[in-house]
C-alpha atoms as a PDB file:
ATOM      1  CA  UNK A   1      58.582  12.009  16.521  1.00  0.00           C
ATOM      2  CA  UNK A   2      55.809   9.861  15.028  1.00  0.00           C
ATOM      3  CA  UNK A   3      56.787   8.897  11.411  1.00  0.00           C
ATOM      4  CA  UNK A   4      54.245  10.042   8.067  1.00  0.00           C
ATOM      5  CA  UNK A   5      53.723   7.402   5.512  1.00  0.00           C
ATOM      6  CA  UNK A   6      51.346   8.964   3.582  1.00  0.00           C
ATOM      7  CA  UNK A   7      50.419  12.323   1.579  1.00  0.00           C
ATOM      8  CA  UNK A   8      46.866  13.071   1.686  1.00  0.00           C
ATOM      9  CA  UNK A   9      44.529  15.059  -0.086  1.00  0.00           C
ATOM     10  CA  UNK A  10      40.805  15.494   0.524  1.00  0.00           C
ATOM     11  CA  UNK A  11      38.236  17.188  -1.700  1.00  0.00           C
ATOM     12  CA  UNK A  12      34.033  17.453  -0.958  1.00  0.00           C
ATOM     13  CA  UNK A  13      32.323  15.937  -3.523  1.00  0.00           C
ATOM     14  CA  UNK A  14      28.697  14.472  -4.258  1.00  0.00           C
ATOM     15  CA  UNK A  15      28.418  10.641  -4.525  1.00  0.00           C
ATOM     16  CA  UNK A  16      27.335  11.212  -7.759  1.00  0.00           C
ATOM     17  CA  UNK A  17      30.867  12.363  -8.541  1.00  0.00           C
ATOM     18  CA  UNK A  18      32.253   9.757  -7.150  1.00  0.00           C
ATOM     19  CA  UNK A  19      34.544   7.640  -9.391  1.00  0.00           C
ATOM     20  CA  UNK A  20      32.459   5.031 -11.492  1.00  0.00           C
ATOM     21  CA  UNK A  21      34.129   2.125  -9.810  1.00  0.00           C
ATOM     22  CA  UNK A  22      33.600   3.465  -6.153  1.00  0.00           C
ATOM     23  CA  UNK A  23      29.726   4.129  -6.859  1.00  0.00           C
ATOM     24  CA  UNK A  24      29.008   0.721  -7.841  1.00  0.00           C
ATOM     25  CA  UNK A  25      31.029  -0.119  -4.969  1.00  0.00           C
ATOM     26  CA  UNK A  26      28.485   1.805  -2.360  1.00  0.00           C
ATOM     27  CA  UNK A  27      25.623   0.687  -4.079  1.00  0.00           C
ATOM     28  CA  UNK A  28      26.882  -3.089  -4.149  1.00  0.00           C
ATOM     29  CA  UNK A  29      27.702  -2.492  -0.304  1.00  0.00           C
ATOM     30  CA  UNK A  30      24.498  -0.696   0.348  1.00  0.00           C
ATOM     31  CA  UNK A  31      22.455  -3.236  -1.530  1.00  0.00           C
ATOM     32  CA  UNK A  32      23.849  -6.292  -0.153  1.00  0.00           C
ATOM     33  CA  UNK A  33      23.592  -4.886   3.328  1.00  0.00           C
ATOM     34  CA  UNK A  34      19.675  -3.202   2.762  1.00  0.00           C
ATOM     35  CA  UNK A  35      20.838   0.165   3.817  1.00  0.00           C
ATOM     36  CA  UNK A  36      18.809   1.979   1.349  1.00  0.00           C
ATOM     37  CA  UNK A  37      19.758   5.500  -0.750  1.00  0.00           C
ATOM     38  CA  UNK A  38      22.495   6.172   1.142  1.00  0.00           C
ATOM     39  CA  UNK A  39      24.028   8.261  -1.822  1.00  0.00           C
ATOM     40  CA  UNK A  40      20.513  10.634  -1.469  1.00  0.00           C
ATOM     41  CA  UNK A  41      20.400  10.061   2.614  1.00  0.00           C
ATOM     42  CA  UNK A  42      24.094  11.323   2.151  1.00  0.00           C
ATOM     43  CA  UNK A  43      24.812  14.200   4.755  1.00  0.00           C
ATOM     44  CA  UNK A  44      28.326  14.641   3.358  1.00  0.00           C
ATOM     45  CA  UNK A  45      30.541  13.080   0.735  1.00  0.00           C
ATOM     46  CA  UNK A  46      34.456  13.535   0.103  1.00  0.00           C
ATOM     47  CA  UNK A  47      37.338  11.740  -2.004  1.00  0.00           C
ATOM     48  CA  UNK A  48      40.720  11.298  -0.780  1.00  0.00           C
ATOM     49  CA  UNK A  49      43.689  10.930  -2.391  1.00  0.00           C
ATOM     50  CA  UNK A  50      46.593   9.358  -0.642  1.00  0.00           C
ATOM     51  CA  UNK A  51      49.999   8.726  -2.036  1.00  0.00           C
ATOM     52  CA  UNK A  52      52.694   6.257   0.003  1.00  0.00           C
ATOM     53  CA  UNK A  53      55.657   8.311   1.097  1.00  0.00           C
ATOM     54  CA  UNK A  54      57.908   5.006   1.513  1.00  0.00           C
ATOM     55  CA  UNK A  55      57.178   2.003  -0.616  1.00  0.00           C
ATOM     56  CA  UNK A  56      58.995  -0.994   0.945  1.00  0.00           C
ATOM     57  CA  UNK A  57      59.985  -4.402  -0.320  1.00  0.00           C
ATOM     58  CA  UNK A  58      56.288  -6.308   1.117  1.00  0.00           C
ATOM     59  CA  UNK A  59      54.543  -3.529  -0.881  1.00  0.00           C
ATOM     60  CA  UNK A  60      56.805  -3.995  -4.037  1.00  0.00           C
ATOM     61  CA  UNK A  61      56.064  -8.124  -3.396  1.00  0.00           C
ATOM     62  CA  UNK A  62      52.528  -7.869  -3.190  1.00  0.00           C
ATOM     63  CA  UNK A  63      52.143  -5.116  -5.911  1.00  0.00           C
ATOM     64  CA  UNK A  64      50.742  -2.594  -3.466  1.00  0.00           C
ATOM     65  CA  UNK A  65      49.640   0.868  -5.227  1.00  0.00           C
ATOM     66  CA  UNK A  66      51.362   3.570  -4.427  1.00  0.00           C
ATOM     67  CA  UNK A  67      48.523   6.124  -4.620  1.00  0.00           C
ATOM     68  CA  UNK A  68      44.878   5.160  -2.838  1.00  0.00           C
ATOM     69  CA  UNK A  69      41.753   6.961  -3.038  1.00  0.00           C
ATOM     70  CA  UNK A  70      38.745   6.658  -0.365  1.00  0.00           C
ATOM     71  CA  UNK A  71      35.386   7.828  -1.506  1.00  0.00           C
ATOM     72  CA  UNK A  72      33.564   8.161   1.853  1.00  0.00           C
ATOM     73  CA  UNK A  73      29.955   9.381   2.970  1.00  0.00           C
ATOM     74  CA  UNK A  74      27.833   9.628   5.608  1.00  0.00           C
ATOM     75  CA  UNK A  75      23.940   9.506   6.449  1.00  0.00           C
ATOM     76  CA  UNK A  76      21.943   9.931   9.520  1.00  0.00           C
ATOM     77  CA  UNK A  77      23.029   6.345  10.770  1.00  0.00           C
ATOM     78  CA  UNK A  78      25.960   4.911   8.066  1.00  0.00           C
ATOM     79  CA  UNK A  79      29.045   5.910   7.269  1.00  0.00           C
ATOM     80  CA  UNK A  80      30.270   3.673   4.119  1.00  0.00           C
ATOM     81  CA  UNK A  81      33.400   3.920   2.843  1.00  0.00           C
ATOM     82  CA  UNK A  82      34.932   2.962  -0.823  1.00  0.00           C
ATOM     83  CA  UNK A  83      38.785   2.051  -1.154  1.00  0.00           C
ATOM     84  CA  UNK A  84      40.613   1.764  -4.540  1.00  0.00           C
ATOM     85  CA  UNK A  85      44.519   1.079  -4.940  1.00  0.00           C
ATOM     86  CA  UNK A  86      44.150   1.239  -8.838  1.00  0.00           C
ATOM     87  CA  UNK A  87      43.495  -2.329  -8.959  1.00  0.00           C
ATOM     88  CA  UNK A  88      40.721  -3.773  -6.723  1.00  0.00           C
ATOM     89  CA  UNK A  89      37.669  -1.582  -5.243  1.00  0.00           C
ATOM     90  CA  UNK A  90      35.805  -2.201  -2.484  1.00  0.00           C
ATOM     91  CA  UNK A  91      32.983  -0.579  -0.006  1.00  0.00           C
ATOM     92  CA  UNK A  92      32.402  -0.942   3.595  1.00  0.00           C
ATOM     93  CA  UNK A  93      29.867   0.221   6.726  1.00  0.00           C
ATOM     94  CA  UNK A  94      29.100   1.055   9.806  1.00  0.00           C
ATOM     95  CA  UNK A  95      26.111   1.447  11.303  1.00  0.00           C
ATOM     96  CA  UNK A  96      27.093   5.070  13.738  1.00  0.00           C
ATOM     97  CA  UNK A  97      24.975   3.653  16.360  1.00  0.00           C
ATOM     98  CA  UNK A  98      27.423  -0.174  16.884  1.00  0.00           C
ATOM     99  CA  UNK A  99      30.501   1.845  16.532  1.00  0.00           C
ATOM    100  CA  UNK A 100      32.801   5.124  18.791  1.00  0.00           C
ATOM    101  CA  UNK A 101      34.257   7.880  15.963  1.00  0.00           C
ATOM    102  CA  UNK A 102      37.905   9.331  17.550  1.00  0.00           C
ATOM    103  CA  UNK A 103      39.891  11.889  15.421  1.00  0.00           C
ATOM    104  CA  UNK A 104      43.321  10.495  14.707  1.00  0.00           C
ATOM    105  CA  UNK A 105      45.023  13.151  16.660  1.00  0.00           C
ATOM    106  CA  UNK A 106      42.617  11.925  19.900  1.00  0.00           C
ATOM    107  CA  UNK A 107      43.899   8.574  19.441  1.00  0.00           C
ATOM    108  CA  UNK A 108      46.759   6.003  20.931  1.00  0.00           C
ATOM    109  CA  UNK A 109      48.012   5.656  17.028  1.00  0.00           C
ATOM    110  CA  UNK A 110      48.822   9.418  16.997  1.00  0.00           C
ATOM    111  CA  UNK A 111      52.089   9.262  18.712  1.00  0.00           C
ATOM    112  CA  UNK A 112      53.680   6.377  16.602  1.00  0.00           C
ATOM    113  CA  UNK A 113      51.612   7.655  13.683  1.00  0.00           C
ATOM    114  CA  UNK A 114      51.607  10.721  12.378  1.00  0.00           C
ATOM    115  CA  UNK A 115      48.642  11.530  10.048  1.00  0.00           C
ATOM    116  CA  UNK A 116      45.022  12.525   9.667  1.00  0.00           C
ATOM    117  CA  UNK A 117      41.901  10.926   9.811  1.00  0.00           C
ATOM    118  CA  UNK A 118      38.834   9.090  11.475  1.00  0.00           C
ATOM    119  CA  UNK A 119      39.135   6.267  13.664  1.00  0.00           C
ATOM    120  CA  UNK A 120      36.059   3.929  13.709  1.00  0.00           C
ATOM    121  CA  UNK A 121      35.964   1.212  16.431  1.00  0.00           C
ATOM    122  CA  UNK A 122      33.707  -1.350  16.345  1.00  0.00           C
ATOM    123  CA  UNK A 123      31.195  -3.482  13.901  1.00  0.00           C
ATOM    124  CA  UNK A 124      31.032  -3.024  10.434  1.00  0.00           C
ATOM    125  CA  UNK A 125      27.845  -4.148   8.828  1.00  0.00           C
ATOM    126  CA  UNK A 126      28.301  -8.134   8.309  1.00  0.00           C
ATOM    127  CA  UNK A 127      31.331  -8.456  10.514  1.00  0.00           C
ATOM    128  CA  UNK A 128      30.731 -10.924  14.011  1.00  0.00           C
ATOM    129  CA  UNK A 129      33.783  -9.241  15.441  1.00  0.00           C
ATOM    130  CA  UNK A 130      34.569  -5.836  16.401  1.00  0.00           C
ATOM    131  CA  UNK A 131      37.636  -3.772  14.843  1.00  0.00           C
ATOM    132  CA  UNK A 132      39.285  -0.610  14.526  1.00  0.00           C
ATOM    133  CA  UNK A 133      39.136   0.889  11.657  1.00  0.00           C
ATOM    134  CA  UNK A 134      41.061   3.703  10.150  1.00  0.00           C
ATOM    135  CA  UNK A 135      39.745   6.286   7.263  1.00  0.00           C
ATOM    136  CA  UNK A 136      42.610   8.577   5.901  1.00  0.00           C
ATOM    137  CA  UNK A 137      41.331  12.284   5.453  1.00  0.00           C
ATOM    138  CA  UNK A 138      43.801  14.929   4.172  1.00  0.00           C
ATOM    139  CA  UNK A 139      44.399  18.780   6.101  1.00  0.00           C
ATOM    140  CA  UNK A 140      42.069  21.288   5.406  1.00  0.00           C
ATOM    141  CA  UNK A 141      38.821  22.322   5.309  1.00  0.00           C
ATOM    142  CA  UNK A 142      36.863  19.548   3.108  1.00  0.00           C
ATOM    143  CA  UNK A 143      38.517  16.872   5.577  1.00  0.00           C
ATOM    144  CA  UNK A 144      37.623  19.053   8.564  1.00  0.00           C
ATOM    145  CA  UNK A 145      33.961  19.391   7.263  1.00  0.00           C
ATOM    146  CA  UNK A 146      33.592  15.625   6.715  1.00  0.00           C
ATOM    147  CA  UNK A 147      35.066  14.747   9.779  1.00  0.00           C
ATOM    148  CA  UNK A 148      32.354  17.376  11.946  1.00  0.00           C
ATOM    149  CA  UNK A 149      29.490  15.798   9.679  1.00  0.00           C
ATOM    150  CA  UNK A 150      30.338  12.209  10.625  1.00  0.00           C
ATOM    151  CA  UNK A 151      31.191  13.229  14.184  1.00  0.00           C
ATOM    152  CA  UNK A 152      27.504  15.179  14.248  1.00  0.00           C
ATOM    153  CA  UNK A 153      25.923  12.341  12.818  1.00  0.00           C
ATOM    154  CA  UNK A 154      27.613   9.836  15.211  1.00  0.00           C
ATOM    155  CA  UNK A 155      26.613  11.894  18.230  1.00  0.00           C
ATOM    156  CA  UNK A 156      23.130  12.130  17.234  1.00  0.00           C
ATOM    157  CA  UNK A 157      22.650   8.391  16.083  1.00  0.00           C
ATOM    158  CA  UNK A 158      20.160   6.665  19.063  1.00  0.00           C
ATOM    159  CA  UNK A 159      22.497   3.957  20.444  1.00  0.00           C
END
């Protein structure tokens, strides 16, 4: 049976709501990358809470949070993604047409994994190499919602 490490929760919000730290995150990102609006281009927005089921001795070491949140949207062709750990924040992107969108459950990580989620393979904006990339979504309907919007949006982005 694949192990759980984390709890996750995952609730629709605007970017607007978005915590303050995690909007000037996606606006630095979006800014530094010339996406444009993508907090009024946004198709769908959500916040997820995670919480570490097992802390271990490396996370202790390196002062590793125990609870995350991901503020995540997605526009016609980005999907940009904030991650706090109570101590640094950062954003992130991906242009949908330079990168393949699997549910977790679809992937190779599901049977050592067990969990819930998006994973993104291939460039984020600014990186020269490709890479898998994993956003956490909890169960339910806001995660199910925000995956189908980034999976629609994905789908429909000219490659």
């Amino acid at each position: 049976m694949p192990a759980r490490l984390w709890e996750r929760s995952t609730r629709p919000c605007l970017p607007a709501a978005l915590p303050v730290e995690m909007r000037n995150a996606v606006r630095a990102c979006a800014e530094r990358h010339r996406l444009g609006d993508v907090e009024r281009a946004s198709l769908a927005c959500c916040l997820t809470t995670s919480k570490r089921l097992q802390r271990g001795l490396l996370d202790r070491l390196l002062g590793r949070s125990a609870t995350q949140q991901m503020g995540a949207l997605v526009t016609p062709s980005v999907l940009v993604w904030s991650i706090s750990d109570g101590g640094e924040t950062f954003a992130v992107a991906a242009r949908l047409a330079e990168v393949e969108v699997t549910d977790h459950a679809q992937s190779d990580r599901a049977a050592l994994v067990e969990d819930a989620g998006l994973v993104v393979f291939g460039f984020r904006i600014g990186a020269s190499e490709r890479a898998t990339m994993f956003l956490g979504l909890g169960p339910g309907e806001a995660a199910d919602a925000f995956r189908a919007a980034v999976r629609g949006a994905a789908a429909a982005s000219p490659r």
